[in-house]
Protein backbone atom coordinates (compact mmCIF):
# COMPACT_ATOMS: atom_id res chain seq x y z
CA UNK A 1 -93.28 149.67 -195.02
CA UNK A 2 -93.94 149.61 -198.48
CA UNK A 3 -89.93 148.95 -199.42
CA UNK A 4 -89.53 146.27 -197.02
CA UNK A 5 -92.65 144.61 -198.73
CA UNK A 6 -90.68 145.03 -201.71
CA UNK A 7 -87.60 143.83 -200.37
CA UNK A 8 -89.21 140.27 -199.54
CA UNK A 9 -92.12 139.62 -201.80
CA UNK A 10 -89.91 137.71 -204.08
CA UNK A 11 -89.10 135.24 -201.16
CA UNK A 12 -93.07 134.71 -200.76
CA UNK A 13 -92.86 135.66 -197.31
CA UNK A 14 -95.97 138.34 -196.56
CA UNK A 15 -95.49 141.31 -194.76
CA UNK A 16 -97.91 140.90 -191.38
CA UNK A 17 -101.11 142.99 -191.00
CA UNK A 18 -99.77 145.65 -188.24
CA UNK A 19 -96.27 145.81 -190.12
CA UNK A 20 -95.46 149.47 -188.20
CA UNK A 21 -93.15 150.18 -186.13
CA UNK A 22 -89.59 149.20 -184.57
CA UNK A 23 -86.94 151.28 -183.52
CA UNK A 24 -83.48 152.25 -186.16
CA UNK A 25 -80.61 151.35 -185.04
CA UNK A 26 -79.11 154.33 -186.05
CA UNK A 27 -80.64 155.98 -183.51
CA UNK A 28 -80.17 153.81 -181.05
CA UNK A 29 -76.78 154.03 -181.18
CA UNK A 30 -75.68 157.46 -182.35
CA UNK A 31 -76.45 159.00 -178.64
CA UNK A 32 -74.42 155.92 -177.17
CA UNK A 33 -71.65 156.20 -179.35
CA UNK A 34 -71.41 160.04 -178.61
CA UNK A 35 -71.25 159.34 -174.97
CA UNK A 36 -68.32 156.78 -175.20
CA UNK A 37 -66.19 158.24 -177.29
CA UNK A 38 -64.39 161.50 -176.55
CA UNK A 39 -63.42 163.95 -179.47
CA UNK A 40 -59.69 163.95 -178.00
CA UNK A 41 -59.63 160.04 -179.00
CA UNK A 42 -61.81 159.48 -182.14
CA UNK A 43 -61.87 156.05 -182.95
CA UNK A 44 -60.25 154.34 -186.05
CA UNK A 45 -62.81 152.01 -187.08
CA UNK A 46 -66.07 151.38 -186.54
CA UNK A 47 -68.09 147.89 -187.01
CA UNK A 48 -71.58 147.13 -186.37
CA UNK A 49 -73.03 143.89 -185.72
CA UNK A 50 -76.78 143.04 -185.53
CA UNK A 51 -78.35 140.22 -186.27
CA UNK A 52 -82.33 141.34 -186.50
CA UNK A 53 -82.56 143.43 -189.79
CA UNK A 54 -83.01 147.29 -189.32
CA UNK A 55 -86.14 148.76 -189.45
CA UNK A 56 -84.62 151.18 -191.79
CA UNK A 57 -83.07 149.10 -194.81
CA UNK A 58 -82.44 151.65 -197.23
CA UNK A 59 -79.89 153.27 -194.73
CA UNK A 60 -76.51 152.71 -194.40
CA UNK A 61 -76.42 152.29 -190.85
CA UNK A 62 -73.01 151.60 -190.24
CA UNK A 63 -72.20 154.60 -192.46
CA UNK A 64 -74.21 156.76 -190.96
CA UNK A 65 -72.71 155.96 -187.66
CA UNK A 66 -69.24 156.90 -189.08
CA UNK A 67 -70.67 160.13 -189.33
CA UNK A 68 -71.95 160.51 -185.86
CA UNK A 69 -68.64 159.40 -184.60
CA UNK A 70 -65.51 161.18 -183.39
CA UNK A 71 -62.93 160.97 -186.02
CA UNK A 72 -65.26 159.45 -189.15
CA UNK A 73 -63.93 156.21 -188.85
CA UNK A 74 -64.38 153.52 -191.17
CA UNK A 75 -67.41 151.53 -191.00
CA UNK A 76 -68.84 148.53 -191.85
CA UNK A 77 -71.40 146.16 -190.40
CA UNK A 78 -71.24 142.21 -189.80
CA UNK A 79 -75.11 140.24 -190.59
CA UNK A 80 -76.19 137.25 -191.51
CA UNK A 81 -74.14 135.38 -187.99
CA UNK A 82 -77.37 135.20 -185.91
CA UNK A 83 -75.70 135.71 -182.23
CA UNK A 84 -72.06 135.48 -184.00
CA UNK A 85 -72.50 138.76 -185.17
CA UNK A 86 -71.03 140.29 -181.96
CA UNK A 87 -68.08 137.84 -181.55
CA UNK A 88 -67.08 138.44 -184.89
CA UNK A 89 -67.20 142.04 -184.39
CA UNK A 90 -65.09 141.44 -181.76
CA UNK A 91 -62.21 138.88 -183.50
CA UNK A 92 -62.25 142.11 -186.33
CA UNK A 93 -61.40 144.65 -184.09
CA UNK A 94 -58.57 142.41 -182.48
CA UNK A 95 -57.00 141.91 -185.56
CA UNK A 96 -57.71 145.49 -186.60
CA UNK A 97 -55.92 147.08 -183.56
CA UNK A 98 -53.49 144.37 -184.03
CA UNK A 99 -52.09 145.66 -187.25
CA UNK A 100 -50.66 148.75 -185.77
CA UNK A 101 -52.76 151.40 -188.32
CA UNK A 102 -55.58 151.46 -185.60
CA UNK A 103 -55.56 152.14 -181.86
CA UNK A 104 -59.28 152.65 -181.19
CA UNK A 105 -61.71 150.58 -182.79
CA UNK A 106 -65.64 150.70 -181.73
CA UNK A 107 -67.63 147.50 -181.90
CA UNK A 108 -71.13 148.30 -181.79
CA UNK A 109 -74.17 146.02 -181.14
CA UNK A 110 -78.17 146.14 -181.78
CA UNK A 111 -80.88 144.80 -181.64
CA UNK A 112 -84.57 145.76 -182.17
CA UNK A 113 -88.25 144.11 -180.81
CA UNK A 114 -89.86 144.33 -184.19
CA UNK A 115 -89.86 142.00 -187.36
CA UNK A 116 -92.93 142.42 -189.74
CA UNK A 117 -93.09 139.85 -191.89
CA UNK A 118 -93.07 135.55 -190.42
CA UNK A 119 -89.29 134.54 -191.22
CA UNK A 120 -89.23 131.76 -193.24
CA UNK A 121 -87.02 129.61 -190.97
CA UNK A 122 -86.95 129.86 -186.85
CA UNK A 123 -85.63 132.87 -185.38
CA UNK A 124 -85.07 134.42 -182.10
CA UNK A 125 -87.21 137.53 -181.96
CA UNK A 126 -85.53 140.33 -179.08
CA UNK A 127 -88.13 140.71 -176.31
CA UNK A 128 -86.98 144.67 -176.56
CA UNK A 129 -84.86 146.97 -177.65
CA UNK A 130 -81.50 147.25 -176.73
CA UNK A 131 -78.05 148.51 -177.77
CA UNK A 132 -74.54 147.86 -176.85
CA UNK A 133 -71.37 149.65 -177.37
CA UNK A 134 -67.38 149.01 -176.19
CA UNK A 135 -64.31 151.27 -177.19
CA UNK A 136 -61.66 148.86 -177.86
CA UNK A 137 -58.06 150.06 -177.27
CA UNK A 138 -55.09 148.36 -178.66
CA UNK A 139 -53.16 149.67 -175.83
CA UNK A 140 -55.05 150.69 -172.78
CA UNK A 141 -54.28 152.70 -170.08
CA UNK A 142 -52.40 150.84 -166.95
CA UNK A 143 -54.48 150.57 -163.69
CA UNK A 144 -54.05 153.82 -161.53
CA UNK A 145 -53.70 151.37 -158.70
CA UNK A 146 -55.60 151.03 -154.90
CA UNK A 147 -59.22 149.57 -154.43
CA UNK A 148 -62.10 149.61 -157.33
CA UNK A 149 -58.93 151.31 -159.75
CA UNK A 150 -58.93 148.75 -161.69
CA UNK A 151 -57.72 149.37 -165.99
CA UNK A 152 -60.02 148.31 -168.52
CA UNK A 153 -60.48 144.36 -169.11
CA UNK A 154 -57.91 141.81 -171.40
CA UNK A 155 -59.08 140.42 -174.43
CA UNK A 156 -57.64 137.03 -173.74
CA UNK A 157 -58.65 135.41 -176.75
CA UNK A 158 -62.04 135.39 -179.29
CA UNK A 159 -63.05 132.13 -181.45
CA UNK A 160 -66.20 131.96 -184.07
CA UNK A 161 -66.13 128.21 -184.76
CA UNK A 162 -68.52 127.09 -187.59
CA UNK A 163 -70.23 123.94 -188.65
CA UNK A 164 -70.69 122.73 -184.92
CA UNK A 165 -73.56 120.54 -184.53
CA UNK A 166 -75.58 120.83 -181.18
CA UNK A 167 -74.00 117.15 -179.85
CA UNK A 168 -70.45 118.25 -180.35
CA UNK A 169 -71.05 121.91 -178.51
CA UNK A 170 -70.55 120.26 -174.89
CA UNK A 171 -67.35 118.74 -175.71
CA UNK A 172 -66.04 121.15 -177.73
CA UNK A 173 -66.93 124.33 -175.21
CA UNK A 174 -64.85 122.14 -172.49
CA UNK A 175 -61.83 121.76 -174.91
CA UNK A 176 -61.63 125.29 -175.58
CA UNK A 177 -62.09 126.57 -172.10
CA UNK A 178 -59.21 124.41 -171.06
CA UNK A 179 -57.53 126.67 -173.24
CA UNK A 180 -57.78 129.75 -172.39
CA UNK A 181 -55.74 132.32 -170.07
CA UNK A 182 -57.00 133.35 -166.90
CA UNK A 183 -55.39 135.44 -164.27
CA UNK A 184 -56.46 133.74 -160.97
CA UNK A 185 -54.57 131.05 -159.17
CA UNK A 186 -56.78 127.91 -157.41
CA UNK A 187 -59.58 126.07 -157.77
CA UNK A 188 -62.09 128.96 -157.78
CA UNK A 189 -64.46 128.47 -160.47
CA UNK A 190 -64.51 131.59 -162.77
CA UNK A 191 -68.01 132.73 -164.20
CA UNK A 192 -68.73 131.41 -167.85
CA UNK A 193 -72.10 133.52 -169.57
CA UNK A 194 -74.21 131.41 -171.50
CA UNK A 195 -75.94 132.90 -174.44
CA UNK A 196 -79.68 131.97 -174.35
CA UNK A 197 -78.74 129.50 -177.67
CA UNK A 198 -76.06 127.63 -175.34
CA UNK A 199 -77.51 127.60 -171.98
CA UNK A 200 -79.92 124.41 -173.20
CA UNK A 201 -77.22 122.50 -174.03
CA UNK A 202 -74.56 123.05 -171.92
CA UNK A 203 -76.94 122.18 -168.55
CA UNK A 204 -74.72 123.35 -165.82
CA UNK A 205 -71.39 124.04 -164.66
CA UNK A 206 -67.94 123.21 -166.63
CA UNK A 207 -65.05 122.20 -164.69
CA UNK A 208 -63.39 125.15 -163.70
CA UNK A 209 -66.11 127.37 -164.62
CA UNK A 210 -69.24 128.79 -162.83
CA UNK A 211 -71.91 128.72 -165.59
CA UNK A 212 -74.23 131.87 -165.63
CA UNK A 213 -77.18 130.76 -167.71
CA UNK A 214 -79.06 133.69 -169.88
CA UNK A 215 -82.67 133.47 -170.12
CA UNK A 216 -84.28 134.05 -173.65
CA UNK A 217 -85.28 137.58 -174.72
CA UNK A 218 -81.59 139.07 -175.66
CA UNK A 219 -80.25 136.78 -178.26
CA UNK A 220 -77.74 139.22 -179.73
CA UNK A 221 -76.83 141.78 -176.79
CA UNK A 222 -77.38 140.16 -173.42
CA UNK A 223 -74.33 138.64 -173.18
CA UNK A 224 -72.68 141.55 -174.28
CA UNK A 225 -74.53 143.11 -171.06
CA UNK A 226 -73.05 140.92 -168.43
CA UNK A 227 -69.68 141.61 -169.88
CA UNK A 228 -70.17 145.54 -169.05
CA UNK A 229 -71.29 144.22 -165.45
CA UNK A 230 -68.17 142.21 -165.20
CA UNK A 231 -65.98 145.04 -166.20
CA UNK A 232 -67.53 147.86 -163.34
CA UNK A 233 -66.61 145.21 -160.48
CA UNK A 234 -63.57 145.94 -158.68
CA UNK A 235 -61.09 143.34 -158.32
CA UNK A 236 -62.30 140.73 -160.76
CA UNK A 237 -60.59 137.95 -161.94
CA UNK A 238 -61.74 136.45 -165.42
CA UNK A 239 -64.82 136.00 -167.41
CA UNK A 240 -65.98 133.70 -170.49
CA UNK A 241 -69.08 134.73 -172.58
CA UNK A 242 -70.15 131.50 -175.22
CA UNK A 243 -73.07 131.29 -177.32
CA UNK A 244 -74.68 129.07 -180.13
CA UNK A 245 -76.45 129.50 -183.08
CA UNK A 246 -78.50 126.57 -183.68
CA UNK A 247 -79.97 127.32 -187.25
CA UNK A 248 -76.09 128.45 -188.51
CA UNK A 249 -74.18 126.22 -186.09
CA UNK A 250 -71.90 129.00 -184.85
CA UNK A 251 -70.30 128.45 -181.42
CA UNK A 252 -68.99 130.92 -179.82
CA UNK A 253 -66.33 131.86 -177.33
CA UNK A 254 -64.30 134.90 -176.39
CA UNK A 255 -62.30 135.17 -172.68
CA UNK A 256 -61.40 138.51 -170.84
CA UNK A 257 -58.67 139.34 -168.20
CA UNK A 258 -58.98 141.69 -165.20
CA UNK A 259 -56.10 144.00 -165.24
C-alpha cells in the first residue's frame, strides 16, 4: 500500500484506514484469457479496458497479459472512460481487424471491489469482482447450420459519443437506435441492455426496443455479461448494449447481429 499512498498524496486524497486488499487484474484475467484462446489461433492484439484502477499499479497489466497470451500480441490498455472503457475497446478492435494486419484481436474487461483511498469526485464502486473476455475475429467461422448451431454474433456497429449531457441522452439513444442494422423482420421489439448509468434516464422501453434495465453493482462489466448470455441462445435475433457516464458524459452504444 505504501506506493499507492505515494501515488495520491499529492492530490490530498488519504489513503483509508483498512487500505488492504483487492484482487489484480492480472490475475483475474490470465486464467480466462488462457481458456479462450487456443495456441493454434493466437491472437493479434490485445487491449484491456478497466475503469477501477488496479490494485497493482506498478504493473503493466496489459503487458503482462501479452505474455500470458497465445501469440504475444500487442497490448495496451484503455482508462480514464469510466464505463466507456469497454466500448472503446471494442470500436479499437473493429478498426484493428479492419485493417487487414490483424484477424484476432482480444478485448479484455475488469473490474475489482476494492478502492482504498475516498475518490475525490463520485464514482461507481463494483459490488465484486468480475472479469470479462471476447475473442474478436475479423472473419468468423460460418454457422455449421440446424438448431442451437448458430456462428458467433455481428458487430453491427459501435459508437463512443462524448460531451452528452444527461437531458440530451433520451433523444439521442432513440436517434441512434433508429440507425442501426438488425436482422429480424416485424414489429418484435429487440432487447436493448441498459448500463446501470443509463437505465435512470432512459425509464423504459424505446420504440422498437425491449429495454433490459441493469441494476447497480457492475458498472464496467455487466453489460458485457448479458452480451455473453445473448450470444449462447440459439436462434437470436439482435441485441443493443448502451451505457452513460454521467461524471465524463460518455454515451454509449454498440449493436450485434445473430448469424
Amino acid at each position: 500500500m505504501e506506493l499507492i499512498g505515494d501515488l495520491v498524496r499529492p492530490y490530498g486524497v488519504p489513503l483509508r484506514p483498512d487500505a488492504n486488499g483487492g484482487h489484480s487484474y492480472g490475475e483475474m484475467l490470465a486464467g480466462l484469457i488462457g481458456d479462450l484462446v487456443p495456441p493454434a489461433q493466437p491472437a493479434d492484439v490485445l487491449i484491456l479496458g478497466f475503469a477501477m484502477p488496479d490494485v497493482w499499479p506498478e504493473r503493466a497489466t496489459a503487458t503482462f497479459l501479452s505474455h500470458a497470451c497465445p501469440g504475444s500480441p500487442l497490448a495496451f490498455a484503455v482508462c480514464d472512460q469510466g464505463c466507456a472503457a469497454g466500448f472503446t475497446a471494442l470500436r479499437l478492435a473493429r478498426d484493428y481487424a479492419a485493417s487487414g494486419g490483424c484477424r484476432r484481436v482480444l478485448v479484455a474487461l475488469a473490474e475489482q471491489a476494492r478502492l482504498d483511498y475516498d475518490p475525490p469526485a463520485p464514482a461507481s464502486v463494483p459490488a465484486r469482482h468480475a472479469a470479462f473476455a471476447m475473442l474478436c475475429d475479423a472473419h468468423p467461422a460460418p454457422a455449421a447450420g440446424g438448431p442451437g448451431k448458430d456462428g458467433a454474433p455481428l458487430l453491427g456497429a459501435v459508437r463512443v459519443l462524448p460531451g452528452v449531457a444527461a437531458g440530451e441522452v433520451p433523444a439521442i439513444l432513440r436517434r441512434g437506435l433508429a440507425d442501426l442494422p438488425v436482422t429480424e423482420p416485424g414489429e418484435e421489439k429487440r432487447p436493448l441492455v441498459l448500463g446501470e448509468g443509463l437505465a435512470p434516464l432512459v425509464g423504459g422501453d424505446v420504440p422498437g426496443w425491449r429495454s433490459v434495465p441493469l441494476p447497480p453493482g457492475q458498472p464496467l462489466t455487466g453489460v458485457w455479461r448479458e452480451l455473453a448470455a445473448w450470444a449462447a441462445v440459439p436462434g437470436r435475433g439482435s441485441l443493443a448494449i448502451a451505457d452513460y457516464d454521467p461524471g465524463l458524459r460518455y454515451l454509449c452504444l454498440a449493436a450485434f447481429v445473430g448469424t
